[in-house]
C-alpha atoms as a PDB file:
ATOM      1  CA  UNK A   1       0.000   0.000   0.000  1.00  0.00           C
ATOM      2  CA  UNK A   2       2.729   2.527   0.781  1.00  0.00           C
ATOM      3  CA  UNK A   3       5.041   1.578  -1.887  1.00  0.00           C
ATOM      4  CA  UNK A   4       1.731   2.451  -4.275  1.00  0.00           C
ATOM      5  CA  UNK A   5       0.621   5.807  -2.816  1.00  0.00           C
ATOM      6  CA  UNK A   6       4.174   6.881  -3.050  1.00  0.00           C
ATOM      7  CA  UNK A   7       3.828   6.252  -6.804  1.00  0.00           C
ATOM      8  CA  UNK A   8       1.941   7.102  -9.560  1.00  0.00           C
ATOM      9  CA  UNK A   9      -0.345   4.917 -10.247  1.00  0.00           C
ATOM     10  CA  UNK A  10       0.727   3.170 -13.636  1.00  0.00           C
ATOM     11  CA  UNK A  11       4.203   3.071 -12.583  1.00  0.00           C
ATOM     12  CA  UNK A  12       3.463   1.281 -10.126  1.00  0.00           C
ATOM     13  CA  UNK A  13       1.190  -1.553 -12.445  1.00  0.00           C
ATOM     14  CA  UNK A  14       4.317  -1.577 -14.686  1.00  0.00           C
ATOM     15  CA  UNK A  15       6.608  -1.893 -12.330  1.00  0.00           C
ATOM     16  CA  UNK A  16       4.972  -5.413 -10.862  1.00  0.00           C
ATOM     17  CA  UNK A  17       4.130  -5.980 -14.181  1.00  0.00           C
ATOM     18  CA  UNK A  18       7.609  -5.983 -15.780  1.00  0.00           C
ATOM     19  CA  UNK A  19      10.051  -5.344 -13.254  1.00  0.00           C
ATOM     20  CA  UNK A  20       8.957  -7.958 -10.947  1.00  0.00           C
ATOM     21  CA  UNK A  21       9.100 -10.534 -13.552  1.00  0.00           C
ATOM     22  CA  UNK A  22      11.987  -9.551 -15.571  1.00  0.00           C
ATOM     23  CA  UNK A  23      14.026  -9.835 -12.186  1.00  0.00           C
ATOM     24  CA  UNK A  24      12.725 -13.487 -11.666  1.00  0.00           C
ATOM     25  CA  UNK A  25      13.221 -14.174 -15.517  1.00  0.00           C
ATOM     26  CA  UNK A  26      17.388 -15.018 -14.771  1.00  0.00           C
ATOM     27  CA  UNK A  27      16.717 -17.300 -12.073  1.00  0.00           C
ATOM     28  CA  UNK A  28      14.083 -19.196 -14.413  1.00  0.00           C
ATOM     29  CA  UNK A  29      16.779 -19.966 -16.978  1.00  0.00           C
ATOM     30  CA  UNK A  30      17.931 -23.386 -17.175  1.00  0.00           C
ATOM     31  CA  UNK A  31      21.599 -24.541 -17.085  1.00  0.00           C
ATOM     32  CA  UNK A  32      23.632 -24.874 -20.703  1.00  0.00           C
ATOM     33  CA  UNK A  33      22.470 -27.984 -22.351  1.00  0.00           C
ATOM     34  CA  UNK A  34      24.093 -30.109 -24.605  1.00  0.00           C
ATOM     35  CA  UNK A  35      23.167 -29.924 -28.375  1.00  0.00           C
ATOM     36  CA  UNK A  36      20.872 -33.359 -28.063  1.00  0.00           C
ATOM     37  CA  UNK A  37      19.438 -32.081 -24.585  1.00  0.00           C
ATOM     38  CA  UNK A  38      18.601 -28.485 -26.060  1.00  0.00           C
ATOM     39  CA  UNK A  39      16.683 -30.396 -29.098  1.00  0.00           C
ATOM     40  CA  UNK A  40      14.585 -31.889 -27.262  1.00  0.00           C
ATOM     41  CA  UNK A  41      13.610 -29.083 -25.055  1.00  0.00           C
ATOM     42  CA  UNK A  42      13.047 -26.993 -27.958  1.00  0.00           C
ATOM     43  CA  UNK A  43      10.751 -30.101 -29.536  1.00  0.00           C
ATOM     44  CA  UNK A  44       8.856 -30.186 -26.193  1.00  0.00           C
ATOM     45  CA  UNK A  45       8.501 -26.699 -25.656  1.00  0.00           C
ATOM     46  CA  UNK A  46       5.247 -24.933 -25.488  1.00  0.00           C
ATOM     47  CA  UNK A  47       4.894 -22.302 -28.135  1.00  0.00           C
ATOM     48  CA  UNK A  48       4.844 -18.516 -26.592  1.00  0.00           C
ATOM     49  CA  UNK A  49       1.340 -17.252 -25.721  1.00  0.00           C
ATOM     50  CA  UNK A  50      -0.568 -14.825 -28.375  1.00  0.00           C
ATOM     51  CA  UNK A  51      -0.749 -11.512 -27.540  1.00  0.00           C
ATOM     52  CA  UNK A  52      -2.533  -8.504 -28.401  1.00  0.00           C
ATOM     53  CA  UNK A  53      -3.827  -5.345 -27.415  1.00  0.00           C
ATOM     54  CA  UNK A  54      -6.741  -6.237 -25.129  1.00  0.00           C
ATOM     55  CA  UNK A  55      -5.084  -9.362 -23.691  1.00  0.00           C
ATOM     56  CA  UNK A  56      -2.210  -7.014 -22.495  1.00  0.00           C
ATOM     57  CA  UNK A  57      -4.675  -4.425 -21.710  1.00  0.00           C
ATOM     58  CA  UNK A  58      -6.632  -7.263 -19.317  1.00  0.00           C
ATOM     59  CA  UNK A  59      -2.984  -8.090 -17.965  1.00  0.00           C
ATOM     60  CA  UNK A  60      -2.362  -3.916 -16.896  1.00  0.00           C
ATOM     61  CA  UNK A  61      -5.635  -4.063 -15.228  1.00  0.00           C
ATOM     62  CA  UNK A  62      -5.426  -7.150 -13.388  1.00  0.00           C
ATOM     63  CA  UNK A  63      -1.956  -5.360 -12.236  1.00  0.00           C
ATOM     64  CA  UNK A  64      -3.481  -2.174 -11.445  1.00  0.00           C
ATOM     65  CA  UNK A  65      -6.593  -3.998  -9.721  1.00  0.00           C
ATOM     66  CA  UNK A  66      -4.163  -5.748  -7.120  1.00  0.00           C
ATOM     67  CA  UNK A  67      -2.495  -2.698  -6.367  1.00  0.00           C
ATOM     68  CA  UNK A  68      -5.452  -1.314  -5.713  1.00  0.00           C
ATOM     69  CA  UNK A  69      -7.153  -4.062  -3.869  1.00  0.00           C
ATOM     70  CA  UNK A  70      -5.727  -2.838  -0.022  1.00  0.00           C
ATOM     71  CA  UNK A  71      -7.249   0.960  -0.625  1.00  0.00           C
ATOM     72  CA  UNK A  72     -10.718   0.272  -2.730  1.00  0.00           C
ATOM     73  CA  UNK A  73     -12.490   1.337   0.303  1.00  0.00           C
ATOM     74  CA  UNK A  74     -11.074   4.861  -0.369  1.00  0.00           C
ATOM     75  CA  UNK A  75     -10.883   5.722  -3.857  1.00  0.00           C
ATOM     76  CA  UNK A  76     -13.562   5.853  -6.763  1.00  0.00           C
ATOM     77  CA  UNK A  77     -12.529   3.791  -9.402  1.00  0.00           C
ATOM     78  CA  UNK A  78     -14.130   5.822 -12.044  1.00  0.00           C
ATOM     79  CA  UNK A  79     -12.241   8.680 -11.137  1.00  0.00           C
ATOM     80  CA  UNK A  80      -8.973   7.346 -11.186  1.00  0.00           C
ATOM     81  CA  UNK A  81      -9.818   5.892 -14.317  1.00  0.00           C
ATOM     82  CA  UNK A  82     -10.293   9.372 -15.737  1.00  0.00           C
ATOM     83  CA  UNK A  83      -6.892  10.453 -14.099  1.00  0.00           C
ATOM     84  CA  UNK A  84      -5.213   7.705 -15.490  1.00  0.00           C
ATOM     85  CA  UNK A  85      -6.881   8.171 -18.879  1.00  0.00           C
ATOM     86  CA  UNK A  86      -6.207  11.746 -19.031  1.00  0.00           C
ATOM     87  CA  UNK A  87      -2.676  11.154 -17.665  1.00  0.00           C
ATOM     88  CA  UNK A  88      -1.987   8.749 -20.616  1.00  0.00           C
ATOM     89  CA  UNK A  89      -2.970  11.223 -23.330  1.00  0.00           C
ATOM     90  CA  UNK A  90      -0.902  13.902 -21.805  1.00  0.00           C
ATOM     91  CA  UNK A  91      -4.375  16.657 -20.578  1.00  0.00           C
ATOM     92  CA  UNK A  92      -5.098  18.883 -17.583  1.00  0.00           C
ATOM     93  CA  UNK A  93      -5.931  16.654 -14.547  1.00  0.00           C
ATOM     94  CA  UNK A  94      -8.301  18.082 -11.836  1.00  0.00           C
ATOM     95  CA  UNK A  95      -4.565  18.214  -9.799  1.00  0.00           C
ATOM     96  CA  UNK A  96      -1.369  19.601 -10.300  1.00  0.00           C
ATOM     97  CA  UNK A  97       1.499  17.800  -9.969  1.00  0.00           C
ATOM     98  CA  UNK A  98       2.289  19.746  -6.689  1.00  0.00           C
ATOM     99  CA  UNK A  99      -1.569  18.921  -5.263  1.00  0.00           C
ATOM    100  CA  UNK A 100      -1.353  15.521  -6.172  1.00  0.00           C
ATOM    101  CA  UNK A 101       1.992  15.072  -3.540  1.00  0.00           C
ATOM    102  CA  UNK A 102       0.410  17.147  -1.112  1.00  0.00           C
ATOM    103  CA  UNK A 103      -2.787  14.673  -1.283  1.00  0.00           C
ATOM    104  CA  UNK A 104      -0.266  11.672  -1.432  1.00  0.00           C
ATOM    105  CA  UNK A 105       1.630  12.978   1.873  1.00  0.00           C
ATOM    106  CA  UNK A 106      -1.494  13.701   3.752  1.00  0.00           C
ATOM    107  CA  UNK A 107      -3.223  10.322   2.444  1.00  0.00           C
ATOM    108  CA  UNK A 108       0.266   8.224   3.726  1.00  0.00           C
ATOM    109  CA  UNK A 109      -0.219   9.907   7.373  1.00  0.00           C
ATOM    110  CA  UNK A 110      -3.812   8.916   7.426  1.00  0.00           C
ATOM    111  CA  UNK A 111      -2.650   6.063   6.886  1.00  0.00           C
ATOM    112  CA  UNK A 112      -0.101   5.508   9.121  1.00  0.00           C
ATOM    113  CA  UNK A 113      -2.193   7.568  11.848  1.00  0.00           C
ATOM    114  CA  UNK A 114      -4.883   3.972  11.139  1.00  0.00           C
ATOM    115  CA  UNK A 115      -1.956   1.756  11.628  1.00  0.00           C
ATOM    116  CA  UNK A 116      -1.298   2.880  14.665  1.00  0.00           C
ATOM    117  CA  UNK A 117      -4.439   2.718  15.991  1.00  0.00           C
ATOM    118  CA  UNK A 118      -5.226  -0.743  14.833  1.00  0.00           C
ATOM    119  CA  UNK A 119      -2.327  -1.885  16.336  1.00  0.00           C
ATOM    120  CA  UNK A 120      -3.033  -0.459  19.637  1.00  0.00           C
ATOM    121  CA  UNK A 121      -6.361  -1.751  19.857  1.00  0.00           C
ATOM    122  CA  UNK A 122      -5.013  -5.159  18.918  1.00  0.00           C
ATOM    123  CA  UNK A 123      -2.134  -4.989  20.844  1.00  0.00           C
ATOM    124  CA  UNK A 124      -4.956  -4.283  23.911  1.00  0.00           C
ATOM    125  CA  UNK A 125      -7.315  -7.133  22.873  1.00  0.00           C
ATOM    126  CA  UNK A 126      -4.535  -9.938  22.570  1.00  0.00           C
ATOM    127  CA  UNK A 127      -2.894  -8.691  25.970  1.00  0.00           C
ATOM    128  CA  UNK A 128      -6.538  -8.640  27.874  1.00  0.00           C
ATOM    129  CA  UNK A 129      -7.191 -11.915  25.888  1.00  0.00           C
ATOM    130  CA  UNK A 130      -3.695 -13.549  26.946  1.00  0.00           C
ATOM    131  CA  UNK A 131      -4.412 -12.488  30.464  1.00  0.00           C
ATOM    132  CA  UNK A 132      -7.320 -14.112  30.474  1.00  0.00           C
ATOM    133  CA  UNK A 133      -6.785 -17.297  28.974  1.00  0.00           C
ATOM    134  CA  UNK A 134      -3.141 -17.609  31.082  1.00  0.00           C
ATOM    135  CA  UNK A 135      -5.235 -17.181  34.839  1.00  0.00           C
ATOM    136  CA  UNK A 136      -7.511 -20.048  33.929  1.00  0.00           C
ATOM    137  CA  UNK A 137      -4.892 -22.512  32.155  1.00  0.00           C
ATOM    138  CA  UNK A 138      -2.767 -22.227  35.473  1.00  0.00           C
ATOM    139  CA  UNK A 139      -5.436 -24.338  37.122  1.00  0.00           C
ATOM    140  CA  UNK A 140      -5.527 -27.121  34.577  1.00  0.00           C
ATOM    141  CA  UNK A 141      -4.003 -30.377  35.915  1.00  0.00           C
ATOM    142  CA  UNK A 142      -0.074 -30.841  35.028  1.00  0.00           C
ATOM    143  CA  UNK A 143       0.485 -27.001  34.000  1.00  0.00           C
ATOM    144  CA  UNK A 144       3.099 -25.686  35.887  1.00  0.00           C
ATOM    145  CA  UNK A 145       4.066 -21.880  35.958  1.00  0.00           C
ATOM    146  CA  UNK A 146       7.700 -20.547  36.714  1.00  0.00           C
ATOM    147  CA  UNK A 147       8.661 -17.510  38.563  1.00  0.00           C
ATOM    148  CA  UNK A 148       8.597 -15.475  35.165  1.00  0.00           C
ATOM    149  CA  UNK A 149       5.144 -16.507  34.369  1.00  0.00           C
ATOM    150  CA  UNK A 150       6.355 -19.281  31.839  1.00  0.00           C
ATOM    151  CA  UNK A 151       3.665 -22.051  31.921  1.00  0.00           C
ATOM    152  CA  UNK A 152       4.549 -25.313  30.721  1.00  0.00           C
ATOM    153  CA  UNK A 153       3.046 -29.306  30.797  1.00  0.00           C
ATOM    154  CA  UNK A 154       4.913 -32.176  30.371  1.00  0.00           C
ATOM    155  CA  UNK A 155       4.110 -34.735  27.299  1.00  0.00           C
ATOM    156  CA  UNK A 156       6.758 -36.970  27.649  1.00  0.00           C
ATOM    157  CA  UNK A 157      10.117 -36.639  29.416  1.00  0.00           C
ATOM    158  CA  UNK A 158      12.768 -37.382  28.447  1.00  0.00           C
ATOM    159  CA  UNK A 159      16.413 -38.929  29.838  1.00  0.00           C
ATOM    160  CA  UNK A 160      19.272 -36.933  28.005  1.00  0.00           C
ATOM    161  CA  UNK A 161      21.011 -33.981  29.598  1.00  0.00           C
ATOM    162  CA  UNK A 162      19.700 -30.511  30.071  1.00  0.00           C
ATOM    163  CA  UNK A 163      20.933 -27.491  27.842  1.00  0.00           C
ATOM    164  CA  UNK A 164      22.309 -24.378  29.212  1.00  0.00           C
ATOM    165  CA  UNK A 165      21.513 -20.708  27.987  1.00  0.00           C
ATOM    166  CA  UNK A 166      24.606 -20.791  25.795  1.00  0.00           C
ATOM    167  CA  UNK A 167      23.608 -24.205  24.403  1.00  0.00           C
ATOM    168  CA  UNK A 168      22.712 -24.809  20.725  1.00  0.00           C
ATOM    169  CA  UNK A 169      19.823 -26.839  20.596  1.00  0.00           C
ATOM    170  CA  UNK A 170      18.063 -29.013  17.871  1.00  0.00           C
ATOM    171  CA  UNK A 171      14.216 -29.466  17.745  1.00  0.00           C
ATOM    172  CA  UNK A 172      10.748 -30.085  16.332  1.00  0.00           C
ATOM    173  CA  UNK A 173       7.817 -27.830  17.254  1.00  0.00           C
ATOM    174  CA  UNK A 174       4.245 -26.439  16.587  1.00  0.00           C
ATOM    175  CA  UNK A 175       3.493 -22.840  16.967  1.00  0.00           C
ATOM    176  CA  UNK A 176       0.085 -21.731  17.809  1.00  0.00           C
ATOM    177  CA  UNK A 177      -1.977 -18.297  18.979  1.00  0.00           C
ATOM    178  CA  UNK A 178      -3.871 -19.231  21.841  1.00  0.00           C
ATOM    179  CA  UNK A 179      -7.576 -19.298  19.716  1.00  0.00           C
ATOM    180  CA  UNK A 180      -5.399 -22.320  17.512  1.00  0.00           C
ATOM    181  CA  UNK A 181      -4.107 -20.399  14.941  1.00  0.00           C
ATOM    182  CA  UNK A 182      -0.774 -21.814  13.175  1.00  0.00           C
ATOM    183  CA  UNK A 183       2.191 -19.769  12.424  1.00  0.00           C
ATOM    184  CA  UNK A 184       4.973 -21.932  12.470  1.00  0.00           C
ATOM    185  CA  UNK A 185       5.662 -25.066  12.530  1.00  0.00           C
ATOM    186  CA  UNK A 186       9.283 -27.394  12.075  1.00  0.00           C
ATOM    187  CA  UNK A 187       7.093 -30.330  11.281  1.00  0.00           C
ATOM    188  CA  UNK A 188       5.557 -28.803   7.988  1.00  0.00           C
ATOM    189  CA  UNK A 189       9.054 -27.936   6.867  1.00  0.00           C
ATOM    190  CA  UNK A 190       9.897 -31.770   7.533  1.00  0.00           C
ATOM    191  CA  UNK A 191      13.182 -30.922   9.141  1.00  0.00           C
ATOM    192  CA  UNK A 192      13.887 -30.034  13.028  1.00  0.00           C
ATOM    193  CA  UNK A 193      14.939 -26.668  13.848  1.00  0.00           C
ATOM    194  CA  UNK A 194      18.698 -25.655  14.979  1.00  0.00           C
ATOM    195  CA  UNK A 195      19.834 -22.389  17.094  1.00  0.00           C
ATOM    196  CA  UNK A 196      21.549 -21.302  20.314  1.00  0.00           C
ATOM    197  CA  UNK A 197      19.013 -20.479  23.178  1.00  0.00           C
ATOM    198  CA  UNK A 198      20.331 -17.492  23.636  1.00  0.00           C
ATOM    199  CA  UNK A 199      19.212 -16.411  20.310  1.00  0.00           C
ATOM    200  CA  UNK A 200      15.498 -16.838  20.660  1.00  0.00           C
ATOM    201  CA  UNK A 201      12.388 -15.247  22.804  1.00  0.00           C
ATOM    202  CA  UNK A 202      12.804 -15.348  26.510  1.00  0.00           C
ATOM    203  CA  UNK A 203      10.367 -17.820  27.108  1.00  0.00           C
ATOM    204  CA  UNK A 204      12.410 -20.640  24.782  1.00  0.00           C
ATOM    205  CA  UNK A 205      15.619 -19.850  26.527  1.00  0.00           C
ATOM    206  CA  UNK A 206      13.931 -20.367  29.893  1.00  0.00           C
ATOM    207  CA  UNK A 207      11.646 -23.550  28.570  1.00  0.00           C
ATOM    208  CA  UNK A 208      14.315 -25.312  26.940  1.00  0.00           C
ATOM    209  CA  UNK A 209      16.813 -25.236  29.826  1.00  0.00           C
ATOM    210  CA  UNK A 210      13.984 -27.224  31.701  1.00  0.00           C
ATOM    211  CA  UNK A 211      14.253 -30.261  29.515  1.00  0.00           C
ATOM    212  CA  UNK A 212      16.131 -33.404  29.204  1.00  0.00           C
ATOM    213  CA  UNK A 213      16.757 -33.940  25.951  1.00  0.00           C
ATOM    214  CA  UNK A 214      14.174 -36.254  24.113  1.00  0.00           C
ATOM    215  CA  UNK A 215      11.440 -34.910  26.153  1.00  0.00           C
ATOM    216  CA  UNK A 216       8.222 -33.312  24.628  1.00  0.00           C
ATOM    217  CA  UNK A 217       7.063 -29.999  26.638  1.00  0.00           C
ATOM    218  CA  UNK A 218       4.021 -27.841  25.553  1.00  0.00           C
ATOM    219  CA  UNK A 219       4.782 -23.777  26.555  1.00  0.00           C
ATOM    220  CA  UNK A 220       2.130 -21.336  27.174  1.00  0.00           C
ATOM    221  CA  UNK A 221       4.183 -17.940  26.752  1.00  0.00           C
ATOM    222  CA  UNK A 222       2.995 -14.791  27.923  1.00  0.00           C
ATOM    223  CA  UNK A 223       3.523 -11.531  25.436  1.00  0.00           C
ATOM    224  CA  UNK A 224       6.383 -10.068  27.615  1.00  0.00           C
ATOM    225  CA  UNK A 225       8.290 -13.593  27.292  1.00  0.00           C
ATOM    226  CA  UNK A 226       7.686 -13.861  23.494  1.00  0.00           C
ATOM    227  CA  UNK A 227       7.440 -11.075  20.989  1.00  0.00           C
ATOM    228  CA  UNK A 228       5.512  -8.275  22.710  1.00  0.00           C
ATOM    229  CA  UNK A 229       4.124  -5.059  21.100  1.00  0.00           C
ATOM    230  CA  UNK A 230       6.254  -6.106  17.958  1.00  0.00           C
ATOM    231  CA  UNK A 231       5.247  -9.059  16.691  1.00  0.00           C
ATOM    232  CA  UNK A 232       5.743  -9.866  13.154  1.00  0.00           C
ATOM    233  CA  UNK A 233       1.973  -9.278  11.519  1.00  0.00           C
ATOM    234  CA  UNK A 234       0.942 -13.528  11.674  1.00  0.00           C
ATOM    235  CA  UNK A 235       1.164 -13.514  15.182  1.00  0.00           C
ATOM    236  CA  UNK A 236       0.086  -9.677  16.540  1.00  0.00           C
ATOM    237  CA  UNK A 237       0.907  -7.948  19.167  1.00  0.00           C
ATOM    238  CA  UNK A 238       1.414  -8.684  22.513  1.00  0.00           C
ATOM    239  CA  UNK A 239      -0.146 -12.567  21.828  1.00  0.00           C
ATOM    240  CA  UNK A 240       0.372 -14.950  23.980  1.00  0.00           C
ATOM    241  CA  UNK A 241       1.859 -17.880  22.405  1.00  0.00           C
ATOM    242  CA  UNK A 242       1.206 -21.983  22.964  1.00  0.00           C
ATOM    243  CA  UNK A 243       4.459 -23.860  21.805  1.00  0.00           C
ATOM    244  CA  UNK A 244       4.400 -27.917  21.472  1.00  0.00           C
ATOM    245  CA  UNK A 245       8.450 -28.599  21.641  1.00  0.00           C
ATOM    246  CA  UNK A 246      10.570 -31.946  21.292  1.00  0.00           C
ATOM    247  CA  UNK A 247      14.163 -31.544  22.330  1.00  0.00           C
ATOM    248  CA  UNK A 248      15.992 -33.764  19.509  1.00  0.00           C
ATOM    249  CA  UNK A 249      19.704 -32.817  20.906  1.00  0.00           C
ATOM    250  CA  UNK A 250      22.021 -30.469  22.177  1.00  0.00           C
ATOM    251  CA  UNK A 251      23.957 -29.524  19.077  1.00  0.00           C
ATOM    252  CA  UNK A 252      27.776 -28.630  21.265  1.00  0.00           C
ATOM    253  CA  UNK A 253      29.316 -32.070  21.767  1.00  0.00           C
ATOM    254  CA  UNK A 254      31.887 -31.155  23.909  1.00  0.00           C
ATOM    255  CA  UNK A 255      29.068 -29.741  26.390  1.00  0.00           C
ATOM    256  CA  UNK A 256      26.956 -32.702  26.187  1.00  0.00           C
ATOM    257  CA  UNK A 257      29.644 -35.331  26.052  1.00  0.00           C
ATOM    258  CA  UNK A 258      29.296 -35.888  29.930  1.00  0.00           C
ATOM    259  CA  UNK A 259      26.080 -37.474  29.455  1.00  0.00           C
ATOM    260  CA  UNK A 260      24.939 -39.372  26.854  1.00  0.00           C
ATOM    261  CA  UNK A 261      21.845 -38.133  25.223  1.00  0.00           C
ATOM    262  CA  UNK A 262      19.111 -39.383  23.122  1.00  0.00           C
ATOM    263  CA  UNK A 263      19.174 -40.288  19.519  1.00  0.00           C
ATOM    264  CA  UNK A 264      19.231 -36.821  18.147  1.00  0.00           C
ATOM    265  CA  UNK A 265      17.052 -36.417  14.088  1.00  0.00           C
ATOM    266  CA  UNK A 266      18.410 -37.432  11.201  1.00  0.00           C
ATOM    267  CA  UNK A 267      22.195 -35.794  10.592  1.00  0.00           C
ATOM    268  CA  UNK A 268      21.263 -34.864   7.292  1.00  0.00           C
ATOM    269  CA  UNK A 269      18.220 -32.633   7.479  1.00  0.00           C
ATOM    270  CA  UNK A 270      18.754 -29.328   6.481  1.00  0.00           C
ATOM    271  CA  UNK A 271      19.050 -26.367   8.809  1.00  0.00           C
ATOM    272  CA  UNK A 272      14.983 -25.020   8.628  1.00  0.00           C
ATOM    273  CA  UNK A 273      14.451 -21.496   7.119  1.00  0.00           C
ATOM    274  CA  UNK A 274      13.256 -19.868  10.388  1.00  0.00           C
ATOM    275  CA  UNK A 275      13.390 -20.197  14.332  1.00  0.00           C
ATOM    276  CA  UNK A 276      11.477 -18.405  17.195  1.00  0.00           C
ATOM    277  CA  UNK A 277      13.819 -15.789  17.085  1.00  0.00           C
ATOM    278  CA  UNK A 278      14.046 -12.756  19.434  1.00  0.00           C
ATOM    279  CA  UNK A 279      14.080 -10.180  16.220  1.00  0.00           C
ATOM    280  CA  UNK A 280      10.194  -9.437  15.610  1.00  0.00           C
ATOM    281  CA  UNK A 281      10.764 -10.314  12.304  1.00  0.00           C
ATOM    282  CA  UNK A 282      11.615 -13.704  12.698  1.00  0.00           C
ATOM    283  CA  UNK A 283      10.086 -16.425  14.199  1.00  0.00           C
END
């Protein structure tokens, strides 16, 4: 929405339009071929799609329409379709140039001015909400709570060694808001999760160091132990978090040689693209 308001409006089609997929177009290209290889690629081949003027005039609007899609509450279409018209064949727009940027500046602070307020009035429901739903899962049966607030049940324990703060750790886990909601998850990815405790939310670093490794704990994280106010936009602000975790291994062998620990996952699965990191941006 902001990169289209800071814009004009057809620049901004063309630019998804063309620059998007002209950047993508190198990666797309296959390796060399060999001369046999190459023929019968070219045999199998689909032939390029026919083109004319409406078809690419369907294909501006589709671009424009998407651009468009996050504002349509605030905008007539018919009037920016005369703007854009009469911006095309070069006439006198109900703006000037210098009125248009004005309207843009004061339209991107309106903006921003909503932002904020939908943020703090979500940021207010999830805490009240978290509150809530923390006070009465305390009395459940096997939920524990630590001095921080941390609560936590145990699924299965296991019979490896414990991991310190400065541990790197390897696991599998599920990631849910508290109404059941999934934002992450190792298991979808079909490899565990690697990182060093003390590179994730407070409430992993204090969860983790609680279990022997091959043990399944579920965490119920408060918003001041997880992301807080910034929470990247899946999650929300100040959620409060529900965490199903398997400790798999401690990753340092020389700090968990003392005591053997359970079979860790398979050596060969790949490092996942994301962990519940402290940055709000990651998780």
């Amino acid at each position: 929405m902001t990169r289209f308001v800071q814009q004009t409006l057809l620049a901004a089609a063309l630019a998804a339009t063309f620059g998007v997929a002209g950047a993508e177009e190198p990666a797309k290209k296959p390796a060399a071929m060999t001369a046999p290889a190459a023929a019968g690629a070219a045999k199998d081949a689909k032939p390029p799609v026919a083109i004319d003027r409406n078809k690419i005039s369907t294909m501006v609007g589709m671009d424009i329409g998407r651009g468009l899609a996050q504002i349509k509450d605030d905008i007539d279409i018919k009037v920016v379709e005369q703007a854009l018209e009469q911006t095309l064949k070069g006439e006198k727009t109900s703006l000037t140039q210098e009125e248009a940027l004005q309207v843009r500046q004061a339209y991107m602070q309106q903006m921003q001015a909503k932002r904020v307020a939908e943020q703090k009035e979500a940021a207010e429901k999830n805490k009240s909400e978290g509150t809530t739903f923390l006070a009465k899962n305390k009395t459940k049966s096997g939920v524990k709570t630590t001095a921080s607030g941390l609560q936590y049940e145990v699924e299965k324990e296991g019979t490896g060694p414990k991991p310190k703060a400065t541990d790197t750790v390897k696991v599998n886990y599920l990631g849910t808001k508290i109404d059941g909601t999934k934002f992450d998850s190792s298991y979808d990815r079909g490899q565990p999760a690697t990182f060093p405790l003390n590179g994730v939310i407070k409430g992993w670093s204090e969860g983790l160091q609680l279990m022997p490794v091959g043990s399944k704990y579920k965490f119920y994280v408060p918003a001041d132990l997880a992301y807080g106010e910034n929470a990247p936009g899946p999650i929300g602000p100040n959620a409060t978090l529900i965490f199903e975790v398997e400790l798999l291994g401690i990753e340092d062998a020389s700090k968990a040689a003392a005591k053997p620990a359970a079979k860790p996952a398979d050596k060969d699965a790949k490092k996942p693209a994301a962990a519940p990191k402290k940055d709000a941006d990651k998780h």
